[in-house]
C-alpha atoms as a PDB file:
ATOM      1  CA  UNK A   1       9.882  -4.979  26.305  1.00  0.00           C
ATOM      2  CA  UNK A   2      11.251  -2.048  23.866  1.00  0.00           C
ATOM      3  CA  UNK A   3       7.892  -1.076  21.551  1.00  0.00           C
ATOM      4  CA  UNK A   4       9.342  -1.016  18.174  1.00  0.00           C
ATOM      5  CA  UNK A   5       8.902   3.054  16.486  1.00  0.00           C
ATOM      6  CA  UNK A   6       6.782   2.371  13.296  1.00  0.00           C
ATOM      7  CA  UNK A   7       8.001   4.588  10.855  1.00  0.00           C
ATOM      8  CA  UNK A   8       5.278   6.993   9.201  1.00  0.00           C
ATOM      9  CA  UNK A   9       4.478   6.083   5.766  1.00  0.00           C
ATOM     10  CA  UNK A  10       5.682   7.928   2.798  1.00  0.00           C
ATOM     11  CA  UNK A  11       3.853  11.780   2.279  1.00  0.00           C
ATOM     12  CA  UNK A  12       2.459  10.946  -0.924  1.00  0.00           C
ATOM     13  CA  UNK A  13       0.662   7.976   0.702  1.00  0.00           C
ATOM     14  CA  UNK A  14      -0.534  10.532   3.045  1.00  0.00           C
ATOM     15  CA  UNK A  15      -1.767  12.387   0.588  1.00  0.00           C
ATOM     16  CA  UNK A  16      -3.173  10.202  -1.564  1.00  0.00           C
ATOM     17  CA  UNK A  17      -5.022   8.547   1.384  1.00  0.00           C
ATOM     18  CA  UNK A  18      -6.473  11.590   1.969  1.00  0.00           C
ATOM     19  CA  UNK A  19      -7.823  11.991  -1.420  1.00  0.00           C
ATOM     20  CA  UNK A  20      -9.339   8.503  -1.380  1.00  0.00           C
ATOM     21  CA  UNK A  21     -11.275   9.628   2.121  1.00  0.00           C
ATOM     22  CA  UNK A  22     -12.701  12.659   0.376  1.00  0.00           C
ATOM     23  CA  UNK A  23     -14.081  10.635  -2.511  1.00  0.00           C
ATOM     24  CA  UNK A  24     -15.441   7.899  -0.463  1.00  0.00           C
ATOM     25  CA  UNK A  25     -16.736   9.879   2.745  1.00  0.00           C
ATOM     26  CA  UNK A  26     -16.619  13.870   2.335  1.00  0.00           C
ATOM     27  CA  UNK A  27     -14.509  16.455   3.596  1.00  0.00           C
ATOM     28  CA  UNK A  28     -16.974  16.624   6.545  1.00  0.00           C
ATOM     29  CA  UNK A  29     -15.228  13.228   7.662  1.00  0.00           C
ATOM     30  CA  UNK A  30     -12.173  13.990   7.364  1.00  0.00           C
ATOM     31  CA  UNK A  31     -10.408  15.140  10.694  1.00  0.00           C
ATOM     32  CA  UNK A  32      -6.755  14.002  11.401  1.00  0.00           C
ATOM     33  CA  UNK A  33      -8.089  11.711  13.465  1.00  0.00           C
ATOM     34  CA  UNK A  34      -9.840   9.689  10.975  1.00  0.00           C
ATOM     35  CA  UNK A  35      -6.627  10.029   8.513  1.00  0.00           C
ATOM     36  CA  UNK A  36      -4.497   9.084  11.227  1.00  0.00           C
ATOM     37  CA  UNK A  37      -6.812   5.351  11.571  1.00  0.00           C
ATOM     38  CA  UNK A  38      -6.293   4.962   7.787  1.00  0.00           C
ATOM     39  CA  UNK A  39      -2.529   5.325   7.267  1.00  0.00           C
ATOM     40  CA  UNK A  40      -1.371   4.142  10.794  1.00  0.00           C
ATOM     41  CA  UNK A  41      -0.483   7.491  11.928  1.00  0.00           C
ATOM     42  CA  UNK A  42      -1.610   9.172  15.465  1.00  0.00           C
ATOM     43  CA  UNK A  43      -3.401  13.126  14.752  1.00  0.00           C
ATOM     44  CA  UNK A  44      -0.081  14.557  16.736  1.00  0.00           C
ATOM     45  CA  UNK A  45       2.020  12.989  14.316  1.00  0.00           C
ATOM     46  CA  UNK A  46       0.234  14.108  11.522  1.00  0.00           C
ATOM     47  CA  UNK A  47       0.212  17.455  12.776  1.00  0.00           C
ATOM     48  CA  UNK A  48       3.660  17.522  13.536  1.00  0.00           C
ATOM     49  CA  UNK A  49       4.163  16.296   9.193  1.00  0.00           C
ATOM     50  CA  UNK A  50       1.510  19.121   8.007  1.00  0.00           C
ATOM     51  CA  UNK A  51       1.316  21.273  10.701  1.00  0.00           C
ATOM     52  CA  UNK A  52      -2.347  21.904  10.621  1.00  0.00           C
ATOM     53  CA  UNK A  53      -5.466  20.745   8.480  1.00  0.00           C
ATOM     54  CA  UNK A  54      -5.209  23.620   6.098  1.00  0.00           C
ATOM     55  CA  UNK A  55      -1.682  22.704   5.379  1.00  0.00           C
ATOM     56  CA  UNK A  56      -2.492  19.000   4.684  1.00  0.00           C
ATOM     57  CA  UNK A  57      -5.284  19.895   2.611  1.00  0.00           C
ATOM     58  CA  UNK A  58      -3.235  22.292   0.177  1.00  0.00           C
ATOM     59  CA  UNK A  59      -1.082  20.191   0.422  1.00  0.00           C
ATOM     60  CA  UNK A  60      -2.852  17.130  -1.245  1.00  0.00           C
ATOM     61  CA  UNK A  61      -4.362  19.678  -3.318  1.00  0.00           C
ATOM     62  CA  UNK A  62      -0.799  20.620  -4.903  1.00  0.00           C
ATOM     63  CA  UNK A  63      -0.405  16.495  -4.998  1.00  0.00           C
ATOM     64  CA  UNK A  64      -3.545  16.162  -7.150  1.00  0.00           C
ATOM     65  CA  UNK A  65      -2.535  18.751  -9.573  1.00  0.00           C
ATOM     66  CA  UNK A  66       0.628  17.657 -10.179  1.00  0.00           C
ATOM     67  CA  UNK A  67      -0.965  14.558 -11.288  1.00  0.00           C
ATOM     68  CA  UNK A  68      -3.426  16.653 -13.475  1.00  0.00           C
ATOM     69  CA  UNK A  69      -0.506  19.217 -14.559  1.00  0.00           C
ATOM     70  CA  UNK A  70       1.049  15.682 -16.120  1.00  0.00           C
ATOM     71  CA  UNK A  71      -1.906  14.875 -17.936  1.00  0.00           C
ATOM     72  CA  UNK A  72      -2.225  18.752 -19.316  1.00  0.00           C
ATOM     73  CA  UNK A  73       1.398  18.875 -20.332  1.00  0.00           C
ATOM     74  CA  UNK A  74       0.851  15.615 -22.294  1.00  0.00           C
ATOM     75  CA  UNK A  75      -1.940  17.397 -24.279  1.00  0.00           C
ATOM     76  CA  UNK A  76       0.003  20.050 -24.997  1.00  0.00           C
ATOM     77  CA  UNK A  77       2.645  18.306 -27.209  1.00  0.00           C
ATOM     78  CA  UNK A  78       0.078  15.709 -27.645  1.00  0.00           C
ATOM     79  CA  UNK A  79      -0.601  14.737 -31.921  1.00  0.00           C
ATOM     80  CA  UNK A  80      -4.309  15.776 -33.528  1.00  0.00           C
ATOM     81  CA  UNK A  81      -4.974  19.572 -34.077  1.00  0.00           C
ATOM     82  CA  UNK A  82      -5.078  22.440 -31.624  1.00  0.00           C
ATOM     83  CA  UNK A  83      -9.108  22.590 -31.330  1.00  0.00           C
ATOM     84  CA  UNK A  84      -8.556  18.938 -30.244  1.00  0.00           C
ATOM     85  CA  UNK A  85      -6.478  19.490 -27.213  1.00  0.00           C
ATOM     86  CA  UNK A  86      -8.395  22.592 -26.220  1.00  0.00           C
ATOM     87  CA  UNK A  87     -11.050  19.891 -25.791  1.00  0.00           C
ATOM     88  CA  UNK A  88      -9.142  17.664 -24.108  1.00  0.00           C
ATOM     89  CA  UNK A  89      -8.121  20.122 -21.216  1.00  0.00           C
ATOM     90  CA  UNK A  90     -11.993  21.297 -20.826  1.00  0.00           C
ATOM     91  CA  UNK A  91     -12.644  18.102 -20.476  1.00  0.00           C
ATOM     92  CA  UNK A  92      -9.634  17.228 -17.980  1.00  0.00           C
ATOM     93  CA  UNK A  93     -10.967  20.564 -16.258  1.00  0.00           C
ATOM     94  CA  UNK A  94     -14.913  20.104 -15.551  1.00  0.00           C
ATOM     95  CA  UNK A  95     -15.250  18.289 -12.875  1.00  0.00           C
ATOM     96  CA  UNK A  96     -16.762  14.001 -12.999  1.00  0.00           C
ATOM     97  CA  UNK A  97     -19.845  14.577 -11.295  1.00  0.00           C
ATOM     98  CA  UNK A  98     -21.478  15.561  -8.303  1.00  0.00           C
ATOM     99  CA  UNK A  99     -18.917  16.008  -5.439  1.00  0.00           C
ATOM    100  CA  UNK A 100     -15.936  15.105  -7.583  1.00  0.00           C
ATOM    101  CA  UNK A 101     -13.175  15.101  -4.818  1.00  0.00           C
ATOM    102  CA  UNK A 102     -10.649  17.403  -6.319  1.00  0.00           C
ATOM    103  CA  UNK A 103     -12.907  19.826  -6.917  1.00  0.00           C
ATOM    104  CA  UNK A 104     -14.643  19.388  -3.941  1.00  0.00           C
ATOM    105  CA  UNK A 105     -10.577  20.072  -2.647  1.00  0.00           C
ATOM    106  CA  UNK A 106     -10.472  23.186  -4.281  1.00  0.00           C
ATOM    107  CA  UNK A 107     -13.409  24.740  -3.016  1.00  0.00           C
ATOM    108  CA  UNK A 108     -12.451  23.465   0.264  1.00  0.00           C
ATOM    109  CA  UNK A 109      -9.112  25.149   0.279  1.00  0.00           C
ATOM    110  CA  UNK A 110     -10.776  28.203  -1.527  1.00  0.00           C
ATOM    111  CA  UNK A 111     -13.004  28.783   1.362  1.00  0.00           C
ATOM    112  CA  UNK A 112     -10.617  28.537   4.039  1.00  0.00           C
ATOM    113  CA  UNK A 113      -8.091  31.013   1.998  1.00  0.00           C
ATOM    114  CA  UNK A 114     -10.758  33.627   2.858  1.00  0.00           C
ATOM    115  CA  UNK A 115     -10.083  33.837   6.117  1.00  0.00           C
ATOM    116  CA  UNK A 116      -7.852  36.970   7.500  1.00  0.00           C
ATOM    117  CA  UNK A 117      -5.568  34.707   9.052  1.00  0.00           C
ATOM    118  CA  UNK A 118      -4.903  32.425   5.887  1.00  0.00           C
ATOM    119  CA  UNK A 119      -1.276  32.528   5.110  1.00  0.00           C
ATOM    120  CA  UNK A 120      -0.158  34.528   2.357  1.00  0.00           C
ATOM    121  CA  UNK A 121       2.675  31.777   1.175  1.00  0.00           C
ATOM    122  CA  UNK A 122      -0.634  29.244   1.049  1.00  0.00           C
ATOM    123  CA  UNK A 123      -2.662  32.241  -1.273  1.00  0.00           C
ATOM    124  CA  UNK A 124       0.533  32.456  -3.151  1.00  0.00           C
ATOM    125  CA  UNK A 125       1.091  28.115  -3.700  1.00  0.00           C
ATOM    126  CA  UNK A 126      -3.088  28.541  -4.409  1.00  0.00           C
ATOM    127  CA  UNK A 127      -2.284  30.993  -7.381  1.00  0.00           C
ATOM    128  CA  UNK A 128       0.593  29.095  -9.058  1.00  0.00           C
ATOM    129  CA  UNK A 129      -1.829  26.616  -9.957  1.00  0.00           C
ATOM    130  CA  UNK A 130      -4.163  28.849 -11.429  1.00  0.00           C
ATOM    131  CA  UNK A 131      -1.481  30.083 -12.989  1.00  0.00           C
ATOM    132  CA  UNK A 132      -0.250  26.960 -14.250  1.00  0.00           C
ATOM    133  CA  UNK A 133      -3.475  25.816 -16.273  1.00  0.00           C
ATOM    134  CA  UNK A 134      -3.684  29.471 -17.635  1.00  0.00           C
ATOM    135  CA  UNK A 135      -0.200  29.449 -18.964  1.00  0.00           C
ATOM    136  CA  UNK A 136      -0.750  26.110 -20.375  1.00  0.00           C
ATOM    137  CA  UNK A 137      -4.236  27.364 -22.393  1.00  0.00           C
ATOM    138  CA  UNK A 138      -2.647  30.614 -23.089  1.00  0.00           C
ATOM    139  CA  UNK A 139      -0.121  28.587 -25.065  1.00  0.00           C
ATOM    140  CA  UNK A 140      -2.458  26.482 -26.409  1.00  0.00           C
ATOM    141  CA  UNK A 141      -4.726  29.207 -27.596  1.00  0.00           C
ATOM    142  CA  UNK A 142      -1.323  30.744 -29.303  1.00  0.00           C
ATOM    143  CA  UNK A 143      -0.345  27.831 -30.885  1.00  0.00           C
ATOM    144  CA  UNK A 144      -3.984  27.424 -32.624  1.00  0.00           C
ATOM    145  CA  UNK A 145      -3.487  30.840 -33.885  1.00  0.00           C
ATOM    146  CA  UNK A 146       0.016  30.624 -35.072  1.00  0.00           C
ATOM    147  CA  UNK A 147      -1.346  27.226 -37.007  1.00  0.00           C
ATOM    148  CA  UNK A 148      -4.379  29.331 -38.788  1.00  0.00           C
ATOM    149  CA  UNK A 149      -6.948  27.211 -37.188  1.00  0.00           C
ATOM    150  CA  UNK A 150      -8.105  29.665 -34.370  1.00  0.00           C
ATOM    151  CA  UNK A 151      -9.086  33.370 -35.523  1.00  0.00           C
ATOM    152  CA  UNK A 152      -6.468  35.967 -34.153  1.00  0.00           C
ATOM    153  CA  UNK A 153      -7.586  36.413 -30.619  1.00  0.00           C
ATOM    154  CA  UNK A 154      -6.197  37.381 -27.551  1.00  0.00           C
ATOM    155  CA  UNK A 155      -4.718  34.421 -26.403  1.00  0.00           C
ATOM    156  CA  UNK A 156      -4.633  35.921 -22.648  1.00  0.00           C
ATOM    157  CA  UNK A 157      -7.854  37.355 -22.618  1.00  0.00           C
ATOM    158  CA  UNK A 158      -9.692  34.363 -24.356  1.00  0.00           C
ATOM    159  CA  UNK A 159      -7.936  32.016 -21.741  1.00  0.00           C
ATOM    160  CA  UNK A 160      -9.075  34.224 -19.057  1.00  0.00           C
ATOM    161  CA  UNK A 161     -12.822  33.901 -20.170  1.00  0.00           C
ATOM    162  CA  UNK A 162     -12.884  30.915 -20.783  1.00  0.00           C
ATOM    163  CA  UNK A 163     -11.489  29.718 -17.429  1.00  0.00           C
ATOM    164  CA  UNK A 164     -14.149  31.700 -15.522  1.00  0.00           C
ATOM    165  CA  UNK A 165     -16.757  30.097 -17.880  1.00  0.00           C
ATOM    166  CA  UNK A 166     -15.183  27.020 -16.663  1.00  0.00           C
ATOM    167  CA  UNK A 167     -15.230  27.644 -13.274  1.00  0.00           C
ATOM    168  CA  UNK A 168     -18.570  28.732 -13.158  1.00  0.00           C
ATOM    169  CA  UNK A 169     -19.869  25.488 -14.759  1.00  0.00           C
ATOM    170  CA  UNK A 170     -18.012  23.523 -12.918  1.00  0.00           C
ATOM    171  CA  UNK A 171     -18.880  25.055  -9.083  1.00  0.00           C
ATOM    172  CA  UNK A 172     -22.879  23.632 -10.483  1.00  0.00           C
ATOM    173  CA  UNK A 173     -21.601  20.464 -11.056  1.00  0.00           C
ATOM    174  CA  UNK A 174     -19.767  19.871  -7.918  1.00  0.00           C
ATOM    175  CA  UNK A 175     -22.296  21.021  -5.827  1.00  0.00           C
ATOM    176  CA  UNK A 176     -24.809  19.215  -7.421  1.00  0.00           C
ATOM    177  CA  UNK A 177     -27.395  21.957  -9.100  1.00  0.00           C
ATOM    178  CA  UNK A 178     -30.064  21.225 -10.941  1.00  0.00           C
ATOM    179  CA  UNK A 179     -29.423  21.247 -14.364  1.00  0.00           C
ATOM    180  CA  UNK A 180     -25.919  21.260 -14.451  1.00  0.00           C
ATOM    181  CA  UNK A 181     -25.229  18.160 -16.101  1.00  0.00           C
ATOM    182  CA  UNK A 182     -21.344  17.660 -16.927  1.00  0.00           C
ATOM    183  CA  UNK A 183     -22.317  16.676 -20.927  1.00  0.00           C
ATOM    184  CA  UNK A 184     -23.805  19.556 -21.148  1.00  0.00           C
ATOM    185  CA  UNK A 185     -21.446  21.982 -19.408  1.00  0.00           C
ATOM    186  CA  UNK A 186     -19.237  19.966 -22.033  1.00  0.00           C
ATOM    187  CA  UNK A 187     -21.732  21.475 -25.116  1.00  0.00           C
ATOM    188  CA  UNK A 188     -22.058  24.902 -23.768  1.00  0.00           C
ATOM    189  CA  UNK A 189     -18.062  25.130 -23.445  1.00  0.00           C
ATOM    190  CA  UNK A 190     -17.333  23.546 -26.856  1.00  0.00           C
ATOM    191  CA  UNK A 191     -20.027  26.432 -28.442  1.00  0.00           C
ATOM    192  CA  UNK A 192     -18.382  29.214 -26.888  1.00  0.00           C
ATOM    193  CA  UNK A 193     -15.023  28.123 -28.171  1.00  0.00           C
ATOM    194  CA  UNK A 194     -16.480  27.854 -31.406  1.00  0.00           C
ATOM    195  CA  UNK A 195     -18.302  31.439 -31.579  1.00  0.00           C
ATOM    196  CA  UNK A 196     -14.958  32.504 -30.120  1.00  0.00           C
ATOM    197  CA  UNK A 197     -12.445  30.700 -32.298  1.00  0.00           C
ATOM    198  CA  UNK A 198     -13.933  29.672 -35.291  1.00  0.00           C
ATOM    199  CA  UNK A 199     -12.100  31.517 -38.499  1.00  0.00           C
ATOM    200  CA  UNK A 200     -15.397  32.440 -39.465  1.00  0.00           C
ATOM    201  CA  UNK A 201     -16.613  34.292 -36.304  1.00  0.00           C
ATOM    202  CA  UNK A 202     -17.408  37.780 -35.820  1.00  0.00           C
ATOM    203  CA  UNK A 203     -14.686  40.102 -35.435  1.00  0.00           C
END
Protein backbone atom coordinates (compact mmCIF):
# COMPACT_ATOMS: atom_id res chain seq x y z
CA UNK A 1 0.00 0.00 0.00
CA UNK A 2 1.28 3.65 -1.20
CA UNK A 3 1.74 5.74 2.41
CA UNK A 4 0.06 8.91 1.62
CA UNK A 5 2.99 12.22 1.93
CA UNK A 6 1.39 14.46 4.67
CA UNK A 7 2.06 17.77 3.70
CA UNK A 8 3.95 20.01 6.41
CA UNK A 9 1.80 22.52 7.93
CA UNK A 10 1.92 26.13 7.11
CA UNK A 11 5.42 28.13 8.58
CA UNK A 12 3.55 30.41 10.63
CA UNK A 13 1.96 27.40 12.40
CA UNK A 14 5.45 26.37 12.85
CA UNK A 15 6.24 29.24 14.32
CA UNK A 16 3.64 29.96 16.33
CA UNK A 17 3.79 26.39 17.76
CA UNK A 18 7.00 27.10 18.74
CA UNK A 19 6.12 30.11 20.65
CA UNK A 20 3.34 28.29 22.50
CA UNK A 21 6.20 25.49 23.61
CA UNK A 22 8.38 28.25 25.00
CA UNK A 23 5.59 29.70 27.11
CA UNK A 24 4.31 26.48 28.35
CA UNK A 25 7.69 24.41 28.80
CA UNK A 26 11.01 26.62 28.32
CA UNK A 27 13.45 26.95 25.75
CA UNK A 28 15.33 24.13 27.58
CA UNK A 29 12.51 21.80 26.04
CA UNK A 30 12.50 22.77 23.03
CA UNK A 31 14.64 20.58 20.55
CA UNK A 32 13.28 19.86 16.98
CA UNK A 33 12.40 16.84 18.14
CA UNK A 34 9.85 17.90 20.54
CA UNK A 35 8.49 20.60 17.83
CA UNK A 36 8.45 18.03 15.34
CA UNK A 37 5.73 15.74 17.94
CA UNK A 38 3.65 18.95 18.19
CA UNK A 39 3.06 20.02 14.57
CA UNK A 40 3.34 16.51 12.91
CA UNK A 41 6.63 17.16 11.46
CA UNK A 42 9.85 14.68 11.72
CA UNK A 43 13.35 16.91 13.17
CA UNK A 44 14.88 16.21 9.40
CA UNK A 45 12.06 17.87 7.98
CA UNK A 46 12.15 20.63 10.12
CA UNK A 47 15.66 21.06 9.55
CA UNK A 48 15.42 20.83 6.03
CA UNK A 49 12.36 24.15 6.49
CA UNK A 50 14.81 26.18 8.99
CA UNK A 51 17.92 24.77 8.44
CA UNK A 52 19.11 24.70 11.97
CA UNK A 53 17.72 25.68 15.54
CA UNK A 54 19.17 29.13 15.42
CA UNK A 55 17.41 29.76 12.21
CA UNK A 56 13.99 28.58 13.54
CA UNK A 57 14.38 30.48 16.55
CA UNK A 58 15.07 33.97 14.75
CA UNK A 59 12.93 33.04 12.83
CA UNK A 60 9.83 32.90 15.20
CA UNK A 61 11.44 35.71 16.79
CA UNK A 62 10.94 37.96 13.51
CA UNK A 63 7.19 36.20 13.59
CA UNK A 64 6.53 37.57 17.09
CA UNK A 65 7.57 41.01 16.28
CA UNK A 66 5.77 41.42 13.43
CA UNK A 67 2.85 40.79 15.53
CA UNK A 68 4.19 43.38 18.11
CA UNK A 69 5.45 45.86 15.19
CA UNK A 70 1.37 45.79 14.34
CA UNK A 71 0.40 46.67 17.66
CA UNK A 72 3.28 49.63 17.81
CA UNK A 73 2.29 51.01 14.45
CA UNK A 74 -1.34 51.18 15.70
CA UNK A 75 -0.13 53.41 18.61
CA UNK A 76 1.55 55.49 16.56
CA UNK A 77 -1.43 56.95 14.58
CA UNK A 78 -3.44 55.84 17.45
CA UNK A 79 -6.04 59.08 19.02
CA UNK A 80 -5.15 60.53 22.83
CA UNK A 81 -1.92 62.68 23.17
CA UNK A 82 1.70 61.82 22.50
CA UNK A 83 2.69 61.16 26.37
CA UNK A 84 -0.16 58.59 26.02
CA UNK A 85 1.27 56.42 23.36
CA UNK A 86 4.78 56.74 24.71
CA UNK A 87 3.07 54.81 27.52
CA UNK A 88 1.49 52.53 25.58
CA UNK A 89 4.73 51.23 23.77
CA UNK A 90 6.64 50.97 27.35
CA UNK A 91 4.10 49.12 28.27
CA UNK A 92 3.86 46.88 24.96
CA UNK A 93 7.80 46.73 25.57
CA UNK A 94 8.42 45.43 29.34
CA UNK A 95 8.04 42.20 29.36
CA UNK A 96 4.48 40.17 31.33
CA UNK A 97 6.29 38.57 33.96
CA UNK A 98 8.75 36.19 34.88
CA UNK A 99 9.93 34.18 31.80
CA UNK A 100 7.66 36.00 29.39
CA UNK A 101 8.36 33.89 26.17
CA UNK A 102 9.28 36.57 23.74
CA UNK A 103 11.56 37.94 25.79
CA UNK A 104 12.79 34.91 26.98
CA UNK A 105 13.21 34.57 22.69
CA UNK A 106 15.23 37.45 22.56
CA UNK A 107 17.68 36.70 25.02
CA UNK A 108 17.81 33.34 23.60
CA UNK A 109 18.70 34.49 20.16
CA UNK A 110 20.91 37.29 21.79
CA UNK A 111 23.08 34.75 23.36
CA UNK A 112 23.59 32.56 20.55
CA UNK A 113 24.43 35.79 18.20
CA UNK A 114 27.60 35.92 20.36
CA UNK A 115 29.08 33.22 19.07
CA UNK A 116 32.03 33.71 16.29
CA UNK A 117 30.30 31.57 14.01
CA UNK A 118 26.79 33.39 14.21
CA UNK A 119 25.88 34.55 10.80
CA UNK A 120 26.25 38.03 10.01
CA UNK A 121 22.79 38.14 7.76
CA UNK A 122 21.10 36.70 11.29
CA UNK A 123 23.11 39.88 13.38
CA UNK A 124 21.90 42.01 10.59
CA UNK A 125 17.73 40.57 10.62
CA UNK A 126 18.56 40.89 14.79
CA UNK A 127 19.28 44.73 14.30
CA UNK A 128 16.35 45.68 12.01
CA UNK A 129 14.22 45.04 14.81
CA UNK A 130 15.97 47.09 17.12
CA UNK A 131 15.89 49.35 14.66
CA UNK A 132 12.36 49.17 14.04
CA UNK A 133 11.06 50.04 17.69
CA UNK A 134 13.73 52.90 17.75
CA UNK A 135 12.50 54.47 14.60
CA UNK A 136 9.04 54.11 15.77
CA UNK A 137 9.90 56.05 19.41
CA UNK A 138 12.18 58.34 17.64
CA UNK A 139 9.07 59.45 15.77
CA UNK A 140 7.05 59.39 18.53
CA UNK A 141 9.35 61.42 20.67
CA UNK A 142 9.35 64.03 17.50
CA UNK A 143 5.91 64.21 17.16
CA UNK A 144 5.46 65.12 21.08
CA UNK A 145 7.83 67.86 20.46
CA UNK A 146 6.49 69.22 17.29
CA UNK A 147 2.90 69.20 19.35
CA UNK A 148 4.53 71.38 22.42
CA UNK A 149 3.82 68.69 24.86
CA UNK A 150 7.42 67.20 25.19
CA UNK A 151 10.37 69.80 25.96
CA UNK A 152 12.78 70.09 22.87
CA UNK A 153 14.91 67.05 23.25
CA UNK A 154 16.85 64.96 21.21
CA UNK A 155 14.47 62.76 19.87
CA UNK A 156 17.41 60.16 18.92
CA UNK A 157 19.27 60.41 21.90
CA UNK A 158 16.21 60.35 24.35
CA UNK A 159 14.96 57.18 22.40
CA UNK A 160 18.28 55.69 22.77
CA UNK A 161 18.19 56.08 26.67
CA UNK A 162 15.30 55.24 27.17
CA UNK A 163 15.46 51.90 25.31
CA UNK A 164 18.52 50.82 27.33
CA UNK A 165 16.55 51.85 30.49
CA UNK A 166 14.08 49.55 29.06
CA UNK A 167 16.11 46.85 28.41
CA UNK A 168 17.73 46.85 31.53
CA UNK A 169 14.41 46.62 33.45
CA UNK A 170 13.14 44.32 31.50
CA UNK A 171 16.32 41.54 31.46
CA UNK A 172 15.18 41.65 35.78
CA UNK A 173 11.90 40.85 34.99
CA UNK A 174 12.41 38.03 32.67
CA UNK A 175 14.80 36.42 34.62
CA UNK A 176 12.97 36.70 37.57
CA UNK A 177 15.12 39.13 40.11
CA UNK A 178 14.16 40.09 43.14
CA UNK A 179 12.58 43.20 43.16
CA UNK A 180 11.91 43.69 39.75
CA UNK A 181 8.34 43.80 39.73
CA UNK A 182 6.83 44.76 36.14
CA UNK A 183 4.40 47.72 37.95
CA UNK A 184 7.11 49.06 39.13
CA UNK A 185 9.58 48.92 36.24
CA UNK A 186 6.26 50.57 34.79
CA UNK A 187 6.70 53.68 37.64
CA UNK A 188 10.37 54.03 37.34
CA UNK A 189 9.99 54.32 33.35
CA UNK A 190 6.97 56.68 33.45
CA UNK A 191 9.32 59.08 36.07
CA UNK A 192 12.15 59.19 33.87
CA UNK A 193 10.02 60.21 30.95
CA UNK A 194 8.64 62.76 33.01
CA UNK A 195 12.05 64.35 34.43
CA UNK A 196 13.02 63.95 30.77
CA UNK A 197 10.03 65.33 28.93
CA UNK A 198 8.09 67.32 31.05
CA UNK A 199 7.99 71.21 29.66
CA UNK A 200 8.98 72.09 32.96
CA UNK A 201 12.21 70.02 33.36
CA UNK A 202 15.64 71.10 33.66
CA UNK A 203 17.36 72.15 30.68
Amino acid sequence: MTRRHQPAPPREDVLAATMVMIAESGLEKLTMAALGREVGMSSGHLAYHFGSKDELLLRTLEWSEGRLGAQRRELLVGDGSARERVDGYVDLYVPGGYRDPHWSLWLEVWNRSKRAAADTSARARQAAIEGAWHRDLVALLAEGISRGEFRAVDPDRFAARLRALLDGFSIQVVVGLRGADRGEVLAHVREFVDDGLALSGPV
